[in-house]
C-alpha atoms as a PDB file:
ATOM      1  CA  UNK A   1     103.010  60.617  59.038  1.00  0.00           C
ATOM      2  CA  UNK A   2     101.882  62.272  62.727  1.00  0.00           C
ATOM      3  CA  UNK A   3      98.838  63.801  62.116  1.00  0.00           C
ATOM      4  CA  UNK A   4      98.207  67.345  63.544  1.00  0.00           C
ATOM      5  CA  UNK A   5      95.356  68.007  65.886  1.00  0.00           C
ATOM      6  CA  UNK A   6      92.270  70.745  64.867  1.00  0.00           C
ATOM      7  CA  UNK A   7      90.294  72.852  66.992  1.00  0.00           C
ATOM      8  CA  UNK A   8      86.743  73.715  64.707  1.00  0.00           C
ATOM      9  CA  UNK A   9      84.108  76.354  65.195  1.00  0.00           C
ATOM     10  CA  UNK A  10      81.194  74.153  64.237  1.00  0.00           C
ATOM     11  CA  UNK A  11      78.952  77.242  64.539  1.00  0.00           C
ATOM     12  CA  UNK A  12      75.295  77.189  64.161  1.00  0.00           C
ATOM     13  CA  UNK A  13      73.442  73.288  62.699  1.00  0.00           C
ATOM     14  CA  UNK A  14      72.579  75.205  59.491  1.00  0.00           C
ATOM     15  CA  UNK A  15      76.779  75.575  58.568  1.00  0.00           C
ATOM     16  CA  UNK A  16      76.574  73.499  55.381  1.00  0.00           C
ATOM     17  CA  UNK A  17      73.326  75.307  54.010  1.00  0.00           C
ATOM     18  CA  UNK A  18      75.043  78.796  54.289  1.00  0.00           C
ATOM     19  CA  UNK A  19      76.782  81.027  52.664  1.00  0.00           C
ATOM     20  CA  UNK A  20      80.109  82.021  54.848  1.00  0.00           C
ATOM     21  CA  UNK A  21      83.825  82.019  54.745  1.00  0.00           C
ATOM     22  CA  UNK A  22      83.264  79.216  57.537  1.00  0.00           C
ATOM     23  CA  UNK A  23      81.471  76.894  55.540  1.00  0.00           C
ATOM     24  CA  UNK A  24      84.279  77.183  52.200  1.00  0.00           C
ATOM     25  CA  UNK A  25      86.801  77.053  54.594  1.00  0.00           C
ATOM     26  CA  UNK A  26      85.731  73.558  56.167  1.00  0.00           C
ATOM     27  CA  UNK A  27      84.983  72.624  52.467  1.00  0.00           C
ATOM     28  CA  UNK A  28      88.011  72.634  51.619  1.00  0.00           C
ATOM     29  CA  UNK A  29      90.334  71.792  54.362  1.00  0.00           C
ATOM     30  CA  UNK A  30      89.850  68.178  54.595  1.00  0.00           C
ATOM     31  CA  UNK A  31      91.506  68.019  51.078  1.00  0.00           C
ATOM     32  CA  UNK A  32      95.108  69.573  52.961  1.00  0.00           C
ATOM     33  CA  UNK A  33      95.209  67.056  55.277  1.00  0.00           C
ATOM     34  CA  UNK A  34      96.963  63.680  55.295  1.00  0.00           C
ATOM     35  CA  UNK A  35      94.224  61.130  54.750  1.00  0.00           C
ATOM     36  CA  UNK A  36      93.420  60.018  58.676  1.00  0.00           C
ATOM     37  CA  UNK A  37      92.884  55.922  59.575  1.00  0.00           C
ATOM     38  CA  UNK A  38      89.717  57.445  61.904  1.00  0.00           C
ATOM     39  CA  UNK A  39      88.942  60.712  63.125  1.00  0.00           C
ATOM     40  CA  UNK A  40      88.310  61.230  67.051  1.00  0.00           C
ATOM     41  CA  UNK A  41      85.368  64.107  67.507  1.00  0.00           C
ATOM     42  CA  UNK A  42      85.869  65.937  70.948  1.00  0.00           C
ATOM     43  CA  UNK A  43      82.565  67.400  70.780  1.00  0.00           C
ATOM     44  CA  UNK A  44      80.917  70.173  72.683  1.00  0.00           C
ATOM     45  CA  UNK A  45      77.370  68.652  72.590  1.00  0.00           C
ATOM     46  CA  UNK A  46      78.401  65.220  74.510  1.00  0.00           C
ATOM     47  CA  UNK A  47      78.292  66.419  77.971  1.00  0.00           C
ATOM     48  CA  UNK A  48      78.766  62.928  80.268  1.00  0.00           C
ATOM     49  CA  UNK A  49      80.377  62.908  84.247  1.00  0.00           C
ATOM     50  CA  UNK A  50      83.397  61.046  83.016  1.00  0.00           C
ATOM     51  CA  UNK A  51      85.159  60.805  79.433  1.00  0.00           C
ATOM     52  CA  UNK A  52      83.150  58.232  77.460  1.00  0.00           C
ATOM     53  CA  UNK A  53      84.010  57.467  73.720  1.00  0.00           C
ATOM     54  CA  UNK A  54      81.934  55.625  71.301  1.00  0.00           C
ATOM     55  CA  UNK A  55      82.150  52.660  70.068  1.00  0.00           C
ATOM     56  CA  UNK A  56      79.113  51.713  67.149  1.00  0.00           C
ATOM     57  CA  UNK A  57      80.084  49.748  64.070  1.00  0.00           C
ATOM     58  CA  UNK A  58      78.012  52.223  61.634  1.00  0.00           C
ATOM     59  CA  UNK A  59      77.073  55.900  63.072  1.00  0.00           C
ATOM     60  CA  UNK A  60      73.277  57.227  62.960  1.00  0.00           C
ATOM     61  CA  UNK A  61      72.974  60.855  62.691  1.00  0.00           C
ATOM     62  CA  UNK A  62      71.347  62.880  65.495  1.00  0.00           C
ATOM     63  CA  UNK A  63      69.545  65.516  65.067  1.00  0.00           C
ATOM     64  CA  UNK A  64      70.309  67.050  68.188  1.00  0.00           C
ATOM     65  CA  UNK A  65      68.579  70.543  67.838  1.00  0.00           C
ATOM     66  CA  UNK A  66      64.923  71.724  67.251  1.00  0.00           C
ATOM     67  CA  UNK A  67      63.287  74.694  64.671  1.00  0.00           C
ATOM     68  CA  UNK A  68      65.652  74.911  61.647  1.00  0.00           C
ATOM     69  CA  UNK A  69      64.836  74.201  58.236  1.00  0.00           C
ATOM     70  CA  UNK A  70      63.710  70.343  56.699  1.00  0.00           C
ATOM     71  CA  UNK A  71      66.468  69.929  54.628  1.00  0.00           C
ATOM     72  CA  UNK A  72      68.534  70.072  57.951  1.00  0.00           C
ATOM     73  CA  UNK A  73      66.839  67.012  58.993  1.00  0.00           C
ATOM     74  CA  UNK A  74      67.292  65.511  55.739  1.00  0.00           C
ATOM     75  CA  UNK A  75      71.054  65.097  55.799  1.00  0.00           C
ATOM     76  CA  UNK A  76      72.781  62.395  56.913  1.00  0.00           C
ATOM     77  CA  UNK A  77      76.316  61.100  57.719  1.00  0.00           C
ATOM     78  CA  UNK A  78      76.826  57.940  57.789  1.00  0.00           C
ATOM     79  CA  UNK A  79      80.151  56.865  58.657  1.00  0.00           C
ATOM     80  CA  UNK A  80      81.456  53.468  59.740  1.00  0.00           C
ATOM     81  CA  UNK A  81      82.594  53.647  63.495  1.00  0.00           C
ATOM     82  CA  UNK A  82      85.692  51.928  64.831  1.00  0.00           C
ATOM     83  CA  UNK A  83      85.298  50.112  68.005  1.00  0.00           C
ATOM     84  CA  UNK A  84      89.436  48.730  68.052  1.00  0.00           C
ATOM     85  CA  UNK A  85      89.781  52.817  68.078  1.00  0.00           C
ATOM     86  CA  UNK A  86      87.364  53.389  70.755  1.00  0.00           C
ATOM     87  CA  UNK A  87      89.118  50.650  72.865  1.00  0.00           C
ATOM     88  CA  UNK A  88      92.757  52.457  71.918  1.00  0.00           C
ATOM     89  CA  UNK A  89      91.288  55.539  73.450  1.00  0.00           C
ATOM     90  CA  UNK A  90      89.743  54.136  76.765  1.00  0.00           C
ATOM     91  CA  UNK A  91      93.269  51.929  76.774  1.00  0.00           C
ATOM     92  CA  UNK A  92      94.964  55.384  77.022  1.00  0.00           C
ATOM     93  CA  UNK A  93      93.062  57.394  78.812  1.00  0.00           C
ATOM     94  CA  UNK A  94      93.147  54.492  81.876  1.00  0.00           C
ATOM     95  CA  UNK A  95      96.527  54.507  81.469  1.00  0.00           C
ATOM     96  CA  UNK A  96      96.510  58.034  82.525  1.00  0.00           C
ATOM     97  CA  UNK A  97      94.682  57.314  85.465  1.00  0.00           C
ATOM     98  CA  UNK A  98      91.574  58.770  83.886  1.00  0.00           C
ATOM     99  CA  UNK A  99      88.325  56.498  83.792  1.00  0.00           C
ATOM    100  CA  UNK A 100      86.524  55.835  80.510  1.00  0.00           C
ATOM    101  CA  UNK A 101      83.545  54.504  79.527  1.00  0.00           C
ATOM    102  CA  UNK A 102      82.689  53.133  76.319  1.00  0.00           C
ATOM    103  CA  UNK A 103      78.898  53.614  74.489  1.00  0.00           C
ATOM    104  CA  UNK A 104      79.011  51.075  72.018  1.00  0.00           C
ATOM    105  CA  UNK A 105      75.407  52.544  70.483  1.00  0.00           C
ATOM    106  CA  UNK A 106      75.967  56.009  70.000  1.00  0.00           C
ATOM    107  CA  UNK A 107      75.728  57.770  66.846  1.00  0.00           C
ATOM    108  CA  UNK A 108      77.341  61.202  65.703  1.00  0.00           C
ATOM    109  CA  UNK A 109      75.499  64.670  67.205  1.00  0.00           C
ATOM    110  CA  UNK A 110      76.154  67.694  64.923  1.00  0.00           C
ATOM    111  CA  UNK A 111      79.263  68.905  66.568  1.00  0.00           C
ATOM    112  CA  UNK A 112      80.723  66.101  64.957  1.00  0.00           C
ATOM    113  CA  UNK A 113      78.765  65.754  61.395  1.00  0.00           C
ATOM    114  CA  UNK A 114      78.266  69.285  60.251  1.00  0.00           C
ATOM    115  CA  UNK A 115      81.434  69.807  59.642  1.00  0.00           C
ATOM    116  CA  UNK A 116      82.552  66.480  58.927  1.00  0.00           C
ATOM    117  CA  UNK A 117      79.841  66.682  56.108  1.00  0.00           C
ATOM    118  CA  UNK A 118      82.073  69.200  54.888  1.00  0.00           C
ATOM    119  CA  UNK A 119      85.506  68.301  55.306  1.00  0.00           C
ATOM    120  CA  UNK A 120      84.895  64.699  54.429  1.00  0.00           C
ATOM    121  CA  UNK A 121      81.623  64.266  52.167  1.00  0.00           C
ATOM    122  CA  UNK A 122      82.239  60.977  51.284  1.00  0.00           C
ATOM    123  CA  UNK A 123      81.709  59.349  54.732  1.00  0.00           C
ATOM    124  CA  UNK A 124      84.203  56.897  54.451  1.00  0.00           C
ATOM    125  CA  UNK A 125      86.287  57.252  56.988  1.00  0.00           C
ATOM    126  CA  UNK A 126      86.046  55.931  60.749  1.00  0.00           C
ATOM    127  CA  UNK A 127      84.472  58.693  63.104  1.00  0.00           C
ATOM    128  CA  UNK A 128      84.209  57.935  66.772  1.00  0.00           C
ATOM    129  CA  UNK A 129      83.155  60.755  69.753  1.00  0.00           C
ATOM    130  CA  UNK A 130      84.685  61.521  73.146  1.00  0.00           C
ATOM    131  CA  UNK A 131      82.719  63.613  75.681  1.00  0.00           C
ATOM    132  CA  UNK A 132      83.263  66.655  77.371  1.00  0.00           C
ATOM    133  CA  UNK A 133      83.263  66.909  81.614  1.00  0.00           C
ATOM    134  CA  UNK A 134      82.226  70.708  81.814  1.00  0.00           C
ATOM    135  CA  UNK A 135      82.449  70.242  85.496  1.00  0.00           C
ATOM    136  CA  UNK A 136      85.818  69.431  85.257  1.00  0.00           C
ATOM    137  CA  UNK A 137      87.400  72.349  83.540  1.00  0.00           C
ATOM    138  CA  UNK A 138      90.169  73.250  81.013  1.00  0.00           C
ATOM    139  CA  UNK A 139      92.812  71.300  83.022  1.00  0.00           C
ATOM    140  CA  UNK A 140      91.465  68.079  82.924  1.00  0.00           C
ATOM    141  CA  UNK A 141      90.365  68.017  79.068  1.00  0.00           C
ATOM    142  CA  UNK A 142      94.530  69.525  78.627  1.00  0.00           C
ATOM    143  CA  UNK A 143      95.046  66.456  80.317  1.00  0.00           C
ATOM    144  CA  UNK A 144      93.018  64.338  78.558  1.00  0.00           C
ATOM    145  CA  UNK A 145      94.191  65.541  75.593  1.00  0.00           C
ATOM    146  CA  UNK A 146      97.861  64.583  76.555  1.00  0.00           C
ATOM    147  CA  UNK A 147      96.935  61.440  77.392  1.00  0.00           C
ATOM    148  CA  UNK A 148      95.754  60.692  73.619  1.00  0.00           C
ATOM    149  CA  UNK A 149      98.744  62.131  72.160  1.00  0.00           C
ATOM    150  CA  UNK A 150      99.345  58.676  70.484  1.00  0.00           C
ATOM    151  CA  UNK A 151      96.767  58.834  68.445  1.00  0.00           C
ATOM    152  CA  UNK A 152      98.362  61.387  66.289  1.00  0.00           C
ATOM    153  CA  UNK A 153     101.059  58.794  65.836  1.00  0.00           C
ATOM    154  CA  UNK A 154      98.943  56.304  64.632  1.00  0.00           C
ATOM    155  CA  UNK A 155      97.107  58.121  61.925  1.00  0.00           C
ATOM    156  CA  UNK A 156      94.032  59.136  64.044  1.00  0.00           C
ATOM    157  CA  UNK A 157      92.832  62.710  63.650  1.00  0.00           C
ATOM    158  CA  UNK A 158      91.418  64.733  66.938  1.00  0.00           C
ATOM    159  CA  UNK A 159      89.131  67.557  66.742  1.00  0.00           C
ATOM    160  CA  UNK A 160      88.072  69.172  69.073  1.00  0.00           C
ATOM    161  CA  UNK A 161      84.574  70.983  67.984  1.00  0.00           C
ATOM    162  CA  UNK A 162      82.991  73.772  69.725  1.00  0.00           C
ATOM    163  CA  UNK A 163      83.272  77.280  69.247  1.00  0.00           C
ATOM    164  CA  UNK A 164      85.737  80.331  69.435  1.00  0.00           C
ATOM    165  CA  UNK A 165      82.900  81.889  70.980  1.00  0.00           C
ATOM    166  CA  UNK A 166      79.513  81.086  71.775  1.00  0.00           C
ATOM    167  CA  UNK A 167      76.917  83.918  73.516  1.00  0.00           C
ATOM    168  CA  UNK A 168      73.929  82.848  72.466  1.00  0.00           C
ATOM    169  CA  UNK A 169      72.154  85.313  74.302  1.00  0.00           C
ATOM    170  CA  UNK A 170      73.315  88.274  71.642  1.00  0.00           C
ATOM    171  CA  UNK A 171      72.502  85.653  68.784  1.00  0.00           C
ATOM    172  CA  UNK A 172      68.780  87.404  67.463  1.00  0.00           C
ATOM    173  CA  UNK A 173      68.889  90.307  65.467  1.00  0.00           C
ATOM    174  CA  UNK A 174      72.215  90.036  63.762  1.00  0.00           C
ATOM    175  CA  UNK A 175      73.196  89.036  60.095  1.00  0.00           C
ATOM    176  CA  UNK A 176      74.417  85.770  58.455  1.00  0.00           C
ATOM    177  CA  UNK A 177      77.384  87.601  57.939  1.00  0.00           C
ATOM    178  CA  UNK A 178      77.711  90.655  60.105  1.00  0.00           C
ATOM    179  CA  UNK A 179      81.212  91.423  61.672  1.00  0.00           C
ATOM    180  CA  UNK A 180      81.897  90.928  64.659  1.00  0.00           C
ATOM    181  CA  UNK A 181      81.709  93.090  67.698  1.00  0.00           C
ATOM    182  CA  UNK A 182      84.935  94.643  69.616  1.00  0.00           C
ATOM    183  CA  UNK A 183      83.853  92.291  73.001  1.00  0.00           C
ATOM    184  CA  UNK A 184      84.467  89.241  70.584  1.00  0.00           C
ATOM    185  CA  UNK A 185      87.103  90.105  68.785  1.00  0.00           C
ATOM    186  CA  UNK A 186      89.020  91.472  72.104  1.00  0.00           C
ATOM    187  CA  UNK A 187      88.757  87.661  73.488  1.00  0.00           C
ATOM    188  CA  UNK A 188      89.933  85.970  70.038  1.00  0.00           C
ATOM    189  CA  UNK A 189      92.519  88.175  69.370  1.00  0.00           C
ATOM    190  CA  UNK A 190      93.690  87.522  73.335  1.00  0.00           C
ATOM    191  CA  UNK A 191      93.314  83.905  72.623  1.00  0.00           C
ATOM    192  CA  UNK A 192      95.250  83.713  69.633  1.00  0.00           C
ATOM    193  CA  UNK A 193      97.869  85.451  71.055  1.00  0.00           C
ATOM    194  CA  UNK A 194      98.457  82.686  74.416  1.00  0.00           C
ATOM    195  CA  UNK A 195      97.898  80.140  71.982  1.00  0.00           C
ATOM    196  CA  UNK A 196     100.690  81.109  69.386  1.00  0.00           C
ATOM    197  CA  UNK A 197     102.559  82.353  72.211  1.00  0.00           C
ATOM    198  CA  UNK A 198     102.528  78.586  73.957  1.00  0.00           C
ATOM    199  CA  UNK A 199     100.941  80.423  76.949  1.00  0.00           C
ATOM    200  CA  UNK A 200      99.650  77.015  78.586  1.00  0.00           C
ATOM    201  CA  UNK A 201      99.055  78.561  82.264  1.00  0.00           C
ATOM    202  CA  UNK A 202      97.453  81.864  81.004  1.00  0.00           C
ATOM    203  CA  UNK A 203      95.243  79.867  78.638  1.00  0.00           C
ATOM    204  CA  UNK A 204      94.294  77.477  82.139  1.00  0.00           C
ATOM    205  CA  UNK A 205      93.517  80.885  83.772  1.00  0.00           C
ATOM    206  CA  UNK A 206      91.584  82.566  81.097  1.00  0.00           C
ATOM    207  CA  UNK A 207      88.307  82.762  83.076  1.00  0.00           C
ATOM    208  CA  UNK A 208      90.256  85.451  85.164  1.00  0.00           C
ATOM    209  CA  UNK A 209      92.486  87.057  82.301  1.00  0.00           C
ATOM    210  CA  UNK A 210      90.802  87.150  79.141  1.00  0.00           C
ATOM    211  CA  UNK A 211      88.549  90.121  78.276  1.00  0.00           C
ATOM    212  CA  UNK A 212      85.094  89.377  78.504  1.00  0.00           C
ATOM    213  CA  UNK A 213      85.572  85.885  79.339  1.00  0.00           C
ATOM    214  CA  UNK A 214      82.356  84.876  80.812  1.00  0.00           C
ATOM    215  CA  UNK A 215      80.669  87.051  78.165  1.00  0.00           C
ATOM    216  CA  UNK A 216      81.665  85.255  75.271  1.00  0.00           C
ATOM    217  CA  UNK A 217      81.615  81.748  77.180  1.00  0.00           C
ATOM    218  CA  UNK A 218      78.260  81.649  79.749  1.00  0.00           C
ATOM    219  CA  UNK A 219      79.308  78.092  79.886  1.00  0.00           C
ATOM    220  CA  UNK A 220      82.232  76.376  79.142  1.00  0.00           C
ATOM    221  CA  UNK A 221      81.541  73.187  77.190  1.00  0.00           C
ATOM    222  CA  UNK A 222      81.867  75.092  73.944  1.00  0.00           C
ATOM    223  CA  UNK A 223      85.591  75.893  74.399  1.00  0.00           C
ATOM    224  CA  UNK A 224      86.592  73.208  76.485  1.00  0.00           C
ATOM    225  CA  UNK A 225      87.206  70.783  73.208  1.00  0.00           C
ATOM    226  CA  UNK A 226      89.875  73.402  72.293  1.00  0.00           C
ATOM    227  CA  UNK A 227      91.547  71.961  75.549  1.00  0.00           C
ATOM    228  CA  UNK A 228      91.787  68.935  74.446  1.00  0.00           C
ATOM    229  CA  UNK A 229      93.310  69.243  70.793  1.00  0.00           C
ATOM    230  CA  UNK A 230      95.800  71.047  72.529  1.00  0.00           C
ATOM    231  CA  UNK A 231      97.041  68.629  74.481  1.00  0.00           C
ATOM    232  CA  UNK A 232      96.699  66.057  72.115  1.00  0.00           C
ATOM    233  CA  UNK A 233      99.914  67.741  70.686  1.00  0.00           C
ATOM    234  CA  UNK A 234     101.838  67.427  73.273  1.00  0.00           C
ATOM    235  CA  UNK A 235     103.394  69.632  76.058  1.00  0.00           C
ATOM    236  CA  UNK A 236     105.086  71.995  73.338  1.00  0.00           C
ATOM    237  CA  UNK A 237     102.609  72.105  71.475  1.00  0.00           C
ATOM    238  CA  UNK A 238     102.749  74.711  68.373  1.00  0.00           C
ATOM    239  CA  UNK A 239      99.081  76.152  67.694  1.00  0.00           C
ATOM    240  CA  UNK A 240      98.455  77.688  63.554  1.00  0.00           C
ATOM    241  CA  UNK A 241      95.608  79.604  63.158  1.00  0.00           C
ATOM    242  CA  UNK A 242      93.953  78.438  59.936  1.00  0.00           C
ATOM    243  CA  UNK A 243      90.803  80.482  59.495  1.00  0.00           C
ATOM    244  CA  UNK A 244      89.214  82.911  61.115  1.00  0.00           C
ATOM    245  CA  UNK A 245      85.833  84.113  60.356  1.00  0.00           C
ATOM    246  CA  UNK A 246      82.570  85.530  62.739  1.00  0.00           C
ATOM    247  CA  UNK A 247      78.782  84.463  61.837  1.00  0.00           C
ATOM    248  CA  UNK A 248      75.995  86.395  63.257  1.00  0.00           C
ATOM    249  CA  UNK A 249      78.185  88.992  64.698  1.00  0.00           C
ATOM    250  CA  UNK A 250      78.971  86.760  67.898  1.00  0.00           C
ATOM    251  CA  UNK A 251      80.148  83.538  67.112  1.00  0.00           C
ATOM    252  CA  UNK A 252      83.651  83.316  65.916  1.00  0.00           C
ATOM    253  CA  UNK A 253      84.401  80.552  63.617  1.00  0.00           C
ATOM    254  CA  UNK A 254      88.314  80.405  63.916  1.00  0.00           C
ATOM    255  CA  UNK A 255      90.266  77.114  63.333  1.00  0.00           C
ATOM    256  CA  UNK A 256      93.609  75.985  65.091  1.00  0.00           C
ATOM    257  CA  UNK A 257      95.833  72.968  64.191  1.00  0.00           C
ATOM    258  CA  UNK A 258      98.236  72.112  66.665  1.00  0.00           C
ATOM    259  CA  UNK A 259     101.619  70.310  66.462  1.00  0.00           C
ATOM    260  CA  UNK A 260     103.965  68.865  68.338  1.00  0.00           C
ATOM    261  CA  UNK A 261     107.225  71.570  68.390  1.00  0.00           C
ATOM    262  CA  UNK A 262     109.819  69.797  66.184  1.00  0.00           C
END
């Protein structure tokens, strides 16, 4: 069966110790899903010049953040990498005429394992990371994401794993679960709307035509995982909101799968 591809809100490294609609959500979506061969993190905390996937036999956890509670640093996710995957990856992305590297040491940063942790407790399945060019922009990571569109074929689930949106300047001073304000919820709700909509060039453009655009995304790296998903489902793609949610006020924790249009 062709697996779909997700776009996740990974939100803040303390997810899976809160209390939030994100957090069941995740819980329980892994559970709705065909069981994948290996899952394929496009993560927003992997920033590297060109597209490099990982390749380690057995994933360490990083830690890749600094102040939140112990029992943060206490969890672990341990799940067996898959270097034939990683080498199916760089195989398709050079035949693309993209380069790829390969990191064959690598572990799994927490755009990748906090919500894995949730969606897939067990560890047992195959999870592998490609990085994100920020430089680049959303074309190339569309493009990169087309170029992987086999991988859906062959049982591998991507994700793509940022955030809706991601202003971490208005993060202090809100709420766990405080709604969210009308300057985020303009730019989802715009979003939503060119993704549904199959909107491709509009979504390309969205520094220039989405409200409050550079509000809600300072940088880019955060969003530009979305890109990718996208593409992996192919040209007409069909994007399915699955959750949508806001934590502290300005991040919004929505979730996309994307199919291929039948």
């Amino acid at each position: 069966m062709t697996m779909p591809s997700l776009f996740l809100s990974h939100g803040a490294p303390t997810l899976p110790l809160t209390d939030t609609p994100a957090r069941a959500f995740l819980s329980g979506l892994g559970g709705t899903l065909t069981h994948p061969k290996a899952i394929l993190v496009v993560s927003a905390h992997w920033e590297t010049a060109v597209p490099t996937v990982s390749a380690a036999e057995r994933n360490e956890t990083i830690h890749d953040f600094r102040g939140f509670p112990r029992a943060l640093y206490e969890m672990s996710y341990a799940a067996p990498g898959s270097p034939a995957v990683a080498a199916r990856v760089a195989e398709l992305l050079r035949a693309a005429a993209i380069d790829c590297n390969i990191d064959r040491s690598r572990g799994l940063d927490h755009g990748a394992w906090v919500p894995l942790l949730l969606m897939y407790p067990h560890a047992d399945i195959p999870v592998l990371q490609l990085s994100v060019q920020p430089h680049l922009g959303p074309e190339h990571h569309l493009r990169v994401g087309r170029a992987l569109a086999a991988l859906r074929q062959e049982g591998v689930l991507v994700i793509g794993s940022g955030s809706f949106t991601h202003d971490l300047s208005e993060f202090r001073g809100h709420g766990l679960n405080d709604p969210a304000p009308d300057w985020v919820n303009s730019f989802a709700d715009w979003f939503h709307d060119e993704l549904t909509g199959n909107q491709t060039d509009k979504l390309l453009d969205y520094r220039r035509q989405a409200p409050f655009a550079a509000k809600n995304h300072p940088t880019e790296e955060h969003l530009l995982p979305l890109y990718t998903a996208l593409g992996a489902a192919g040209e007409k793609a069909e994007a399915e909101r699955l959750h949508a949610s806001a934590t502290y006020s300005v991040l919004r924790m929505d979730v996309y799968a994307f199919s291929g249009a039948q």
